[in-house]
PDB file of N, CA and C in Angstrom:
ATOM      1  N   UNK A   1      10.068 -71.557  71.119  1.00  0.00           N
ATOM      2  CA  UNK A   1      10.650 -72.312  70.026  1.00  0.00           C
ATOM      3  C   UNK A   1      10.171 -73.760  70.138  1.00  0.00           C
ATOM      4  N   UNK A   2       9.726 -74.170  68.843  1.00  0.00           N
ATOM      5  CA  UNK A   2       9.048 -75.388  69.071  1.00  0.00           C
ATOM      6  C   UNK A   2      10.123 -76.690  69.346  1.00  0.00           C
ATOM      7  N   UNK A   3       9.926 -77.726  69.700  1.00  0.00           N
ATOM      8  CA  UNK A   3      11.045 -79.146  70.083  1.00  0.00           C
ATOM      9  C   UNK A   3      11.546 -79.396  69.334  1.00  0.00           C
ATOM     10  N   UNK A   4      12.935 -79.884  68.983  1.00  0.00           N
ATOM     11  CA  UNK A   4      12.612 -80.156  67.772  1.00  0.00           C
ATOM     12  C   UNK A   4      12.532 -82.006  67.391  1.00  0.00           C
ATOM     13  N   UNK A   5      12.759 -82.171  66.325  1.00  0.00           N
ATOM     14  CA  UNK A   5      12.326 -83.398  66.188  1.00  0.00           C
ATOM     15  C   UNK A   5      13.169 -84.625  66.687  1.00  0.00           C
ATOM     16  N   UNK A   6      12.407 -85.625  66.615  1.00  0.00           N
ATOM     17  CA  UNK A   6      13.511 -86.863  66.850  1.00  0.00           C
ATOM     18  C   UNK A   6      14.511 -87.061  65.837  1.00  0.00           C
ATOM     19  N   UNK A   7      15.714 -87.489  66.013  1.00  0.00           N
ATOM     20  CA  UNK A   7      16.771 -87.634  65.032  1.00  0.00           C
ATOM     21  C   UNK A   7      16.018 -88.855  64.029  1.00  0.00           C
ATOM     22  N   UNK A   8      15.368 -89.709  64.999  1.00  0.00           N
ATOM     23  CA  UNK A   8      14.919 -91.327  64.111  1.00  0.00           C
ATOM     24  C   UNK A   8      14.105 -91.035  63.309  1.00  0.00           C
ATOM     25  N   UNK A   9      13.181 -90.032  63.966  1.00  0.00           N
ATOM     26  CA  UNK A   9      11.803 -89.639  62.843  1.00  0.00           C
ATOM     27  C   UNK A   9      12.288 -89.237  61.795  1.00  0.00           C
ATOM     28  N   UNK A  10      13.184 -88.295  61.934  1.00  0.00           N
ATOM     29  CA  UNK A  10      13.786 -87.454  60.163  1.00  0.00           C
ATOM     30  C   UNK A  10      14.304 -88.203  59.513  1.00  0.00           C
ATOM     31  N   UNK A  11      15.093 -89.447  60.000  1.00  0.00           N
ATOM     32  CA  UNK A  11      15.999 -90.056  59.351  1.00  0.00           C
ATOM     33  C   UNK A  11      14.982 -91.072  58.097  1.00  0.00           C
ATOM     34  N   UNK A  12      13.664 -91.845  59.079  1.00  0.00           N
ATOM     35  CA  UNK A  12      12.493 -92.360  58.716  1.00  0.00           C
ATOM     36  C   UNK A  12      12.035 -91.309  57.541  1.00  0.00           C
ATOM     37  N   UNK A  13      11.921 -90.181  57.605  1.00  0.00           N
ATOM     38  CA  UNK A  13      11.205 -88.975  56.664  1.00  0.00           C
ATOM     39  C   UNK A  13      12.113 -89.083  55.409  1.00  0.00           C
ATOM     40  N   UNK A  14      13.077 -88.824  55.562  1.00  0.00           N
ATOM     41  CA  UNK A  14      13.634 -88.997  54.833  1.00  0.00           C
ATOM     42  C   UNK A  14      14.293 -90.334  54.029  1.00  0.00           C
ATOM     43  N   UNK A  15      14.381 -91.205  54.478  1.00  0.00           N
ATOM     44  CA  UNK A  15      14.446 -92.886  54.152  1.00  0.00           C
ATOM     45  C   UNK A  15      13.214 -92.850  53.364  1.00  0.00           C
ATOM     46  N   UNK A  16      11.510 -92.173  53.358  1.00  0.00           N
ATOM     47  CA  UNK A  16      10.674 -92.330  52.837  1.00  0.00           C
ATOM     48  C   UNK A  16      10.390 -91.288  51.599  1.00  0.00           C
ATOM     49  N   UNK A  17      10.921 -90.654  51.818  1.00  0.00           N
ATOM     50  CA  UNK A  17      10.980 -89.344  50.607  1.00  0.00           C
ATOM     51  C   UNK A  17      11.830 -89.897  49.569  1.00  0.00           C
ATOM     52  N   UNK A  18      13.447 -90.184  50.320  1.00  0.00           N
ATOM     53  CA  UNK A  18      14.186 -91.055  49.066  1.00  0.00           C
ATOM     54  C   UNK A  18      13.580 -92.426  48.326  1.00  0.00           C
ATOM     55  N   UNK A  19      12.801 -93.120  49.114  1.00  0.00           N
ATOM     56  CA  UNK A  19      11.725 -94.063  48.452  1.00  0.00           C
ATOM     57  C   UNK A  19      10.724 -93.775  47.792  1.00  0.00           C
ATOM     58  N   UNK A  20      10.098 -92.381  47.411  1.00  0.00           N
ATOM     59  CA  UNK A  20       9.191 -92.412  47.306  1.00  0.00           C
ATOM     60  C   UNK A  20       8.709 -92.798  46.029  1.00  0.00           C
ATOM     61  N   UNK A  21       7.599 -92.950  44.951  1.00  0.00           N
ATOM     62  CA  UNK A  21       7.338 -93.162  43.907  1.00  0.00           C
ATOM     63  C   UNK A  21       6.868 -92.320  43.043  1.00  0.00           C
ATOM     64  N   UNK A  22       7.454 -92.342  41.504  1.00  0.00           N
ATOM     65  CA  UNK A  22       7.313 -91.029  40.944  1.00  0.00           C
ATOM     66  C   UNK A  22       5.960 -90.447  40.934  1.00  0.00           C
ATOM     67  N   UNK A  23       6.151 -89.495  40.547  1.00  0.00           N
ATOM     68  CA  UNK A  23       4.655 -88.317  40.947  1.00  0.00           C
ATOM     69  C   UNK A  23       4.708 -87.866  42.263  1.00  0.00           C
ATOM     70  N   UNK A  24       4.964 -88.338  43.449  1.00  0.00           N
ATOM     71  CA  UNK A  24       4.998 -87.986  44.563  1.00  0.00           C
ATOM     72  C   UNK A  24       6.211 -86.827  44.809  1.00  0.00           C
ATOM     73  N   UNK A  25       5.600 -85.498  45.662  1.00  0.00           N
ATOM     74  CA  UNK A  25       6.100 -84.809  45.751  1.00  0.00           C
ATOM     75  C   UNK A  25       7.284 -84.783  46.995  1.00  0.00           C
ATOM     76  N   UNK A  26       7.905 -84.230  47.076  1.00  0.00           N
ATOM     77  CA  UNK A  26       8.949 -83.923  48.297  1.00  0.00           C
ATOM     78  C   UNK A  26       7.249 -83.112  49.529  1.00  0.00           C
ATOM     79  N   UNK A  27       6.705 -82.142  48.475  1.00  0.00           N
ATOM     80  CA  UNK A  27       5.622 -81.514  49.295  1.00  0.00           C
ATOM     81  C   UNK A  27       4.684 -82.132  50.227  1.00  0.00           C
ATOM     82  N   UNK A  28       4.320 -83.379  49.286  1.00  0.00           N
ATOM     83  CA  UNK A  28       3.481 -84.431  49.573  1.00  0.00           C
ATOM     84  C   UNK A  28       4.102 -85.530  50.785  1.00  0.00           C
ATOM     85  N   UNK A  29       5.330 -85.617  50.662  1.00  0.00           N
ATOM     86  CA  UNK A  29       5.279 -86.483  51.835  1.00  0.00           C
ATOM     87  C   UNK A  29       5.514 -85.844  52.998  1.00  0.00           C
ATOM     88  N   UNK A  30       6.227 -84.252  52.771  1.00  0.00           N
ATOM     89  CA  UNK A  30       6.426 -83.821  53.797  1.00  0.00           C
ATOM     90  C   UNK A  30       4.743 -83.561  54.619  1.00  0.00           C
ATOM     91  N   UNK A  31       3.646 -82.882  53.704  1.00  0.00           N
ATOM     92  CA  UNK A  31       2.545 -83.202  54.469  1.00  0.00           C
ATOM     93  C   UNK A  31       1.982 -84.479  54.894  1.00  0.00           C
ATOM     94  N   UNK A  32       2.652 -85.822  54.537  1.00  0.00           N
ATOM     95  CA  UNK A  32       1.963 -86.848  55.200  1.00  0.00           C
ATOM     96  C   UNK A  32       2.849 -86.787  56.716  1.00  0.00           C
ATOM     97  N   UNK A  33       3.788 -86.504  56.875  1.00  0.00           N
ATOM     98  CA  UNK A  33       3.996 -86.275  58.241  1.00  0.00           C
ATOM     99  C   UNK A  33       4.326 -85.362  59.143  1.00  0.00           C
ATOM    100  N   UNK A  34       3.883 -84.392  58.653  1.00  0.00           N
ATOM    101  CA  UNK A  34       3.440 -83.006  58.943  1.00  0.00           C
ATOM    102  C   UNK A  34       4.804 -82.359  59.618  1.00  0.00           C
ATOM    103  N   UNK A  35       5.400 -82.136  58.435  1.00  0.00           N
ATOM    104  CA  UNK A  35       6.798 -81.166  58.718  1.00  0.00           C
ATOM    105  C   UNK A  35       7.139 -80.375  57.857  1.00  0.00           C
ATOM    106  N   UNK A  36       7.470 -79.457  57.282  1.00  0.00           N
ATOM    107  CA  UNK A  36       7.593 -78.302  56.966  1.00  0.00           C
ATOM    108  C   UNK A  36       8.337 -78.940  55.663  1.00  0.00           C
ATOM    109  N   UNK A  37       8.089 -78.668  54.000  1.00  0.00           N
ATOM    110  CA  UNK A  37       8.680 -78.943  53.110  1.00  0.00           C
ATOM    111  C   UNK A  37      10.503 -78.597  52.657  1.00  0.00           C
ATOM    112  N   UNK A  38      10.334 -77.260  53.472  1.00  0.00           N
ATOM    113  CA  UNK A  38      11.677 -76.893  53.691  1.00  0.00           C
ATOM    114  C   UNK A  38      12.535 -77.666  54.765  1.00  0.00           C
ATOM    115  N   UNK A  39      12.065 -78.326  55.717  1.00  0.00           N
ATOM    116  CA  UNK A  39      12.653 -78.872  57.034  1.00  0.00           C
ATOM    117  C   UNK A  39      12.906 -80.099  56.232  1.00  0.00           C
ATOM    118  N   UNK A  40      11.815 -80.755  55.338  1.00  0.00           N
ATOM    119  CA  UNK A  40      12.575 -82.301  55.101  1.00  0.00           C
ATOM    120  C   UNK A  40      13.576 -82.189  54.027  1.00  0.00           C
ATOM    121  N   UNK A  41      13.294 -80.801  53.553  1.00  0.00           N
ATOM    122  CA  UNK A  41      14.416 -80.356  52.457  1.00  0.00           C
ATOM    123  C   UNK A  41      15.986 -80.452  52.901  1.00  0.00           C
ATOM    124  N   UNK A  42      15.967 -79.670  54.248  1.00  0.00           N
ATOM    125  CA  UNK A  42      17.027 -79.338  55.135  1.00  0.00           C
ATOM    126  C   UNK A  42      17.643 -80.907  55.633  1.00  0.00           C
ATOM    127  N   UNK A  43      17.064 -81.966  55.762  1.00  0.00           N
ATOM    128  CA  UNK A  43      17.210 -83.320  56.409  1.00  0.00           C
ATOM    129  C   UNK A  43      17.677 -84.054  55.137  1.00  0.00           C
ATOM    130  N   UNK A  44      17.005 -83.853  53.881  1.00  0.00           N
ATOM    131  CA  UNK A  44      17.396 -84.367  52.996  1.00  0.00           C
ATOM    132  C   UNK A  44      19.513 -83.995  52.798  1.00  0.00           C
ATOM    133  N   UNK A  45      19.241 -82.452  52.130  1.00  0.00           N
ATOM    134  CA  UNK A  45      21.002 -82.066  52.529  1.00  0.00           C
ATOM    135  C   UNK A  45      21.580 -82.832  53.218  1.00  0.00           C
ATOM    136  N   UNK A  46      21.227 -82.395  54.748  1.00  0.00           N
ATOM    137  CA  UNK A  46      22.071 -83.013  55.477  1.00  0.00           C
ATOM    138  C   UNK A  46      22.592 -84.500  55.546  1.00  0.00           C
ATOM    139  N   UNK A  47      21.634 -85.420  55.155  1.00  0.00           N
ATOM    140  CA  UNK A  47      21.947 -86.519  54.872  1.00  0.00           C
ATOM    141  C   UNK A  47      22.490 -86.668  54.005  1.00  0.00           C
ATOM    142  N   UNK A  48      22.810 -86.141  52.911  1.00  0.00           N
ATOM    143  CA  UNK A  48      24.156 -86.238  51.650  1.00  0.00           C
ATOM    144  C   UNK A  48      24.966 -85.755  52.235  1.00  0.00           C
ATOM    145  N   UNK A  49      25.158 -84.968  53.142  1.00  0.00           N
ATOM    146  CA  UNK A  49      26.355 -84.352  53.547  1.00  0.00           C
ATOM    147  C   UNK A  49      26.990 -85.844  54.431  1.00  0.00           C
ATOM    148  N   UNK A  50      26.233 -85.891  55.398  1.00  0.00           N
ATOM    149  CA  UNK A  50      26.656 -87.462  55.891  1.00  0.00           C
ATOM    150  C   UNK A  50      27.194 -88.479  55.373  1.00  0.00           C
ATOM    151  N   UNK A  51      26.575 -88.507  54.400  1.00  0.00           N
ATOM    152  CA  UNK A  51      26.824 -89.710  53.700  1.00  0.00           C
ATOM    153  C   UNK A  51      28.099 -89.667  52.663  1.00  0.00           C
ATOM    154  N   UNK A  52      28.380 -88.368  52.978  1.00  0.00           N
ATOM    155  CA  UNK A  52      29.515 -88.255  52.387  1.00  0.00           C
ATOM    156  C   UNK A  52      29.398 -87.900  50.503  1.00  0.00           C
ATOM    157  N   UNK A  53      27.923 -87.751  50.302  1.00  0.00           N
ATOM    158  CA  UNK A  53      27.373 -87.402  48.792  1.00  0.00           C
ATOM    159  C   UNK A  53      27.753 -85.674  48.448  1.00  0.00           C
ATOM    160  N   UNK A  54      27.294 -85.318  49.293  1.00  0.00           N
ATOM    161  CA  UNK A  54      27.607 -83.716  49.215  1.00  0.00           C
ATOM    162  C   UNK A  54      29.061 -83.817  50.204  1.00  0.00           C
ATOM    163  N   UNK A  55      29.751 -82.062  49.973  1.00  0.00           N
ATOM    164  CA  UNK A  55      30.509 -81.590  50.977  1.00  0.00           C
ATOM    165  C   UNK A  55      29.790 -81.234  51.366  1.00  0.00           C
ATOM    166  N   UNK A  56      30.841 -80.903  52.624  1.00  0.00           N
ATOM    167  CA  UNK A  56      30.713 -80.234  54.036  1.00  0.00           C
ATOM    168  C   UNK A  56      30.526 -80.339  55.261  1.00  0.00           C
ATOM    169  N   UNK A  57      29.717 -79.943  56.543  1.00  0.00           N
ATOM    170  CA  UNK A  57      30.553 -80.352  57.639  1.00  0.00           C
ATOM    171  C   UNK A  57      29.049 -81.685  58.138  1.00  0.00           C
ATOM    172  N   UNK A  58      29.482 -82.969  58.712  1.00  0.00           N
ATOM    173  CA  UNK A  58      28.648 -83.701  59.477  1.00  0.00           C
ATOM    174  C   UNK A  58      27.963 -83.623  60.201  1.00  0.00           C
ATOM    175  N   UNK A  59      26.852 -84.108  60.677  1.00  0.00           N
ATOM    176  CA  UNK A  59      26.132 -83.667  61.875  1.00  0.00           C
ATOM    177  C   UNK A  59      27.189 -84.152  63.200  1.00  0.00           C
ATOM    178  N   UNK A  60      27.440 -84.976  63.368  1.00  0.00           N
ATOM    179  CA  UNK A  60      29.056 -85.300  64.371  1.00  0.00           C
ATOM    180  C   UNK A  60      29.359 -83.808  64.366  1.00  0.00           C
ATOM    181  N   UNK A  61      29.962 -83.608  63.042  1.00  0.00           N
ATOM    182  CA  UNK A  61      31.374 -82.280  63.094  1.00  0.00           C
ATOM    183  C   UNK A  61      30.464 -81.137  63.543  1.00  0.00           C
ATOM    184  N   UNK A  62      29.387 -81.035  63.510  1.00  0.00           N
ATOM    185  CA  UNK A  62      28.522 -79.536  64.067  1.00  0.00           C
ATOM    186  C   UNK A  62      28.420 -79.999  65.233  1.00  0.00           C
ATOM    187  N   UNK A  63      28.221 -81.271  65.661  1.00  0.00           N
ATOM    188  CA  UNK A  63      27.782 -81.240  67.234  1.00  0.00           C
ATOM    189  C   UNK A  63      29.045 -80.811  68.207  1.00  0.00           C
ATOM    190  N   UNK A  64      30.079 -81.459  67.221  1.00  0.00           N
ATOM    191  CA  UNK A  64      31.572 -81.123  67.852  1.00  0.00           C
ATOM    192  C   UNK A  64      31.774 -79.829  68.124  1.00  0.00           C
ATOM    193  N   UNK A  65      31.393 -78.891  66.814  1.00  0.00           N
ATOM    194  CA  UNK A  65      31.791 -77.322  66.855  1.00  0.00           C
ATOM    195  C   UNK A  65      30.735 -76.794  68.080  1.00  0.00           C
ATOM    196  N   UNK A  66      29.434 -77.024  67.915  1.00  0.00           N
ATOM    197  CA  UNK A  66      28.738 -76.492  68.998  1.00  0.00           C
ATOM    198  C   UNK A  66      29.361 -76.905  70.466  1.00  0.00           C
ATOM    199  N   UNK A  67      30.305 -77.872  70.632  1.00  0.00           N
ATOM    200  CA  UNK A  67      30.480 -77.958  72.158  1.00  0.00           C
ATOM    201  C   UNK A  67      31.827 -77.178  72.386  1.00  0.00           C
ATOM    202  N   UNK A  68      32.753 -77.151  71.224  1.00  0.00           N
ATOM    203  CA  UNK A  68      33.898 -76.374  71.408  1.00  0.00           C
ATOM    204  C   UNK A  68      33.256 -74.940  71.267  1.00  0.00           C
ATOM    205  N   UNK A  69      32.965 -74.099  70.830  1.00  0.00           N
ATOM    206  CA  UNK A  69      32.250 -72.981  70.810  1.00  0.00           C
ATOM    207  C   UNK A  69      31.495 -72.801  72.304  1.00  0.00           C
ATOM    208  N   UNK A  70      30.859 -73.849  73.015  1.00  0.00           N
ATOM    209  CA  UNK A  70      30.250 -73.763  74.268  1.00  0.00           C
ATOM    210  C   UNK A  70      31.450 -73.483  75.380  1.00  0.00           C
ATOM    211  N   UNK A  71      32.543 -74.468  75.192  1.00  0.00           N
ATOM    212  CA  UNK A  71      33.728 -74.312  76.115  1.00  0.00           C
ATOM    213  C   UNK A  71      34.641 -72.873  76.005  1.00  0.00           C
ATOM    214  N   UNK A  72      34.606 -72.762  74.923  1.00  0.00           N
ATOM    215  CA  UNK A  72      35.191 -71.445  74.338  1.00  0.00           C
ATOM    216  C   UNK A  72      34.524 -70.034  75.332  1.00  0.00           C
ATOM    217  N   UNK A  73      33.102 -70.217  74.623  1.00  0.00           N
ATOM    218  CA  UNK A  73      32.355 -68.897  75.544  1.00  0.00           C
ATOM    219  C   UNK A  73      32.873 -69.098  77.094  1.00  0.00           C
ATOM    220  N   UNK A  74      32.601 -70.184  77.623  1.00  0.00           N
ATOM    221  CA  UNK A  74      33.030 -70.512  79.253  1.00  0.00           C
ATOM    222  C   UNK A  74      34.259 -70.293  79.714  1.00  0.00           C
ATOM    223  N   UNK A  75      35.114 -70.361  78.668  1.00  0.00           N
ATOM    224  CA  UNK A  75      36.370 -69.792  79.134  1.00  0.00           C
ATOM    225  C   UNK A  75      36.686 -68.530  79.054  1.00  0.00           C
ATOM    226  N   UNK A  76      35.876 -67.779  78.298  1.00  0.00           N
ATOM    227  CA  UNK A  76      36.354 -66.385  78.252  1.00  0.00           C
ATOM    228  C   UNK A  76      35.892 -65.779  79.081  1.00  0.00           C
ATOM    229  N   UNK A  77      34.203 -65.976  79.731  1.00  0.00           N
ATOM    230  CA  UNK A  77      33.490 -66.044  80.865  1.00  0.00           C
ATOM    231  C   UNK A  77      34.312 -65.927  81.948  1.00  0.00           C
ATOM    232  N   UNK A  78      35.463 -67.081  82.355  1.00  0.00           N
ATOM    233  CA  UNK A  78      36.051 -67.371  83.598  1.00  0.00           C
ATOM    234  C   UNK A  78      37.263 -66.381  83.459  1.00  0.00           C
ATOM    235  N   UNK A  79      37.820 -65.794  82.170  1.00  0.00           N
ATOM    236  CA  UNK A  79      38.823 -65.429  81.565  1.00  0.00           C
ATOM    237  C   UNK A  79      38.544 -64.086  82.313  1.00  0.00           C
ATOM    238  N   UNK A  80      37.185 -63.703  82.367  1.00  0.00           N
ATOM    239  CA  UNK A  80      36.944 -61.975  82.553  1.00  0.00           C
ATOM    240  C   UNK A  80      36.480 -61.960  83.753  1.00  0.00           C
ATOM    241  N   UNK A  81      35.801 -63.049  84.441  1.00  0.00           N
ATOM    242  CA  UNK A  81      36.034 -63.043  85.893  1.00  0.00           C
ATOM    243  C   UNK A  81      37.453 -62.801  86.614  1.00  0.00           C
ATOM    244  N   UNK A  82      38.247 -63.654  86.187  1.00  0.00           N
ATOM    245  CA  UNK A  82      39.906 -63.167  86.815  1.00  0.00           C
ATOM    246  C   UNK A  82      40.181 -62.248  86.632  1.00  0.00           C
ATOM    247  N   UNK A  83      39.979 -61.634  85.502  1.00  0.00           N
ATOM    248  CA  UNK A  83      40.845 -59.876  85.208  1.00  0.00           C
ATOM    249  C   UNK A  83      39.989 -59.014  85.854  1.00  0.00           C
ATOM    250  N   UNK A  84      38.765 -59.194  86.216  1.00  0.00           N
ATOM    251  CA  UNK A  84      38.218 -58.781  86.822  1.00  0.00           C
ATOM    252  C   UNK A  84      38.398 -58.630  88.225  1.00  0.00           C
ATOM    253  N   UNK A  85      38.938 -59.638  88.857  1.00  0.00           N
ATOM    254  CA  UNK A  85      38.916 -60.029  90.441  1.00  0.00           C
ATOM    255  C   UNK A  85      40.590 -59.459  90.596  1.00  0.00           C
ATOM    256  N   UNK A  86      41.372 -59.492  89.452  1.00  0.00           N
ATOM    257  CA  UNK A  86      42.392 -58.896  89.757  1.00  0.00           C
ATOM    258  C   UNK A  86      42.780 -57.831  89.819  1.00  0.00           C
ATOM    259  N   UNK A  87      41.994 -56.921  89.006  1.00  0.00           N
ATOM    260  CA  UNK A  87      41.743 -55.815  88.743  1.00  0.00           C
ATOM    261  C   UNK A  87      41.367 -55.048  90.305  1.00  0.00           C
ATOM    262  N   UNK A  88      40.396 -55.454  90.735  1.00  0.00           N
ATOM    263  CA  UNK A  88      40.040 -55.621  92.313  1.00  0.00           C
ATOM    264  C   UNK A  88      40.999 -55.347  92.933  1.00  0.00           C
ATOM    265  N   UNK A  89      41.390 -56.570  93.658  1.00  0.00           N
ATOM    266  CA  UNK A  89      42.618 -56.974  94.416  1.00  0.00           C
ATOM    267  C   UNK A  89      43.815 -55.809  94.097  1.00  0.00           C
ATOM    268  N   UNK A  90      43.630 -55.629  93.115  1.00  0.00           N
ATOM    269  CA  UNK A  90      45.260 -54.205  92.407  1.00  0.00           C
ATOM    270  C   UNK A  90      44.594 -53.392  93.459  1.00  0.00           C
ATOM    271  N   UNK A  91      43.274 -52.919  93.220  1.00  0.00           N
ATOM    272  CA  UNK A  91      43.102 -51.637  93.715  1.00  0.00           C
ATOM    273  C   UNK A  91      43.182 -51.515  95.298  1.00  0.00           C
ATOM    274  N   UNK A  92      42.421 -52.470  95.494  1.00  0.00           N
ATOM    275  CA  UNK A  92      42.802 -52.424  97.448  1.00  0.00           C
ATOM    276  C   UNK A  92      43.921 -52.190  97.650  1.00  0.00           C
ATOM    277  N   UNK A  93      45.160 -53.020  97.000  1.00  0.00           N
ATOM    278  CA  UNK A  93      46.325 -52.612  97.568  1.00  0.00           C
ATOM    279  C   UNK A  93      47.174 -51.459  97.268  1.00  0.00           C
ATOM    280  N   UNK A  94      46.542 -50.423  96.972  1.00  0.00           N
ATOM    281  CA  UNK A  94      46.877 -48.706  96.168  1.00  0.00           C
ATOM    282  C   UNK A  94      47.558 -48.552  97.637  1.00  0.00           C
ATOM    283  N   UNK A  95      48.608 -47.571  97.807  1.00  0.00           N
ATOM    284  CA  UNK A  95      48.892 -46.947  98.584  1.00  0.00           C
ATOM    285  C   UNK A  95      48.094 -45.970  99.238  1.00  0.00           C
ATOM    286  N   UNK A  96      47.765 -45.790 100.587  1.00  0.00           N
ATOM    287  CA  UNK A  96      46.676 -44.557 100.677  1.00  0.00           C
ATOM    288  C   UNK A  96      44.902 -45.103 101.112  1.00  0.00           C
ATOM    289  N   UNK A  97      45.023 -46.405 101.206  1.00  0.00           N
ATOM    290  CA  UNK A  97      43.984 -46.686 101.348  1.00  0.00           C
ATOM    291  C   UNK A  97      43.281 -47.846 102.752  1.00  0.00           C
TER     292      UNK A  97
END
């Protein structure tokens, strides 16, 4: 999976796309800095979403969800280690053994 980009560069890509002068394509500038017409498409959105032009969720509020979603998995992780280890521990102590 390729890197992905700098936050400053897109922000720049897009600061220059919203500048741009008529006739000039969204296509066209995305090939002057060689990123995918759909990707500066995607940067464009998102920056109305930011800006509070469009709904929906912020780049903040996704970074937020991606780390609660990260803690989440980790806890259920540690969640099934214990029932696991207890599960264990039950059995050693069976009568008979």
């Amino acid at each position: 999976m390729p890197k992905p980009y700098p936050r400053e560069f897109g922000e720049d890509v897009v600061r220059v796309a919203r500048q741009r002068e008529s006739g000039v394509t969204l296509e066209q500038v995305a090939a002057d800095f060689g990123v995918h017409p759909m990707t500066l498409s995607e940067w464009m959105r998102q920056s109305d979403v930011d800006d509070g032009v469009k709904p929906g969720a912020s780049s903040s509020e996704n970074a937020e969800l991606r780390a609660v979603k990260r803690r989440i998995r980790l806890l259920e992780q540690e969640n099934e280690v214990l029932r696991r280890a207890a599960a264990y521990l039950s059995q050693s102590n069976l009568p008979g053994k």
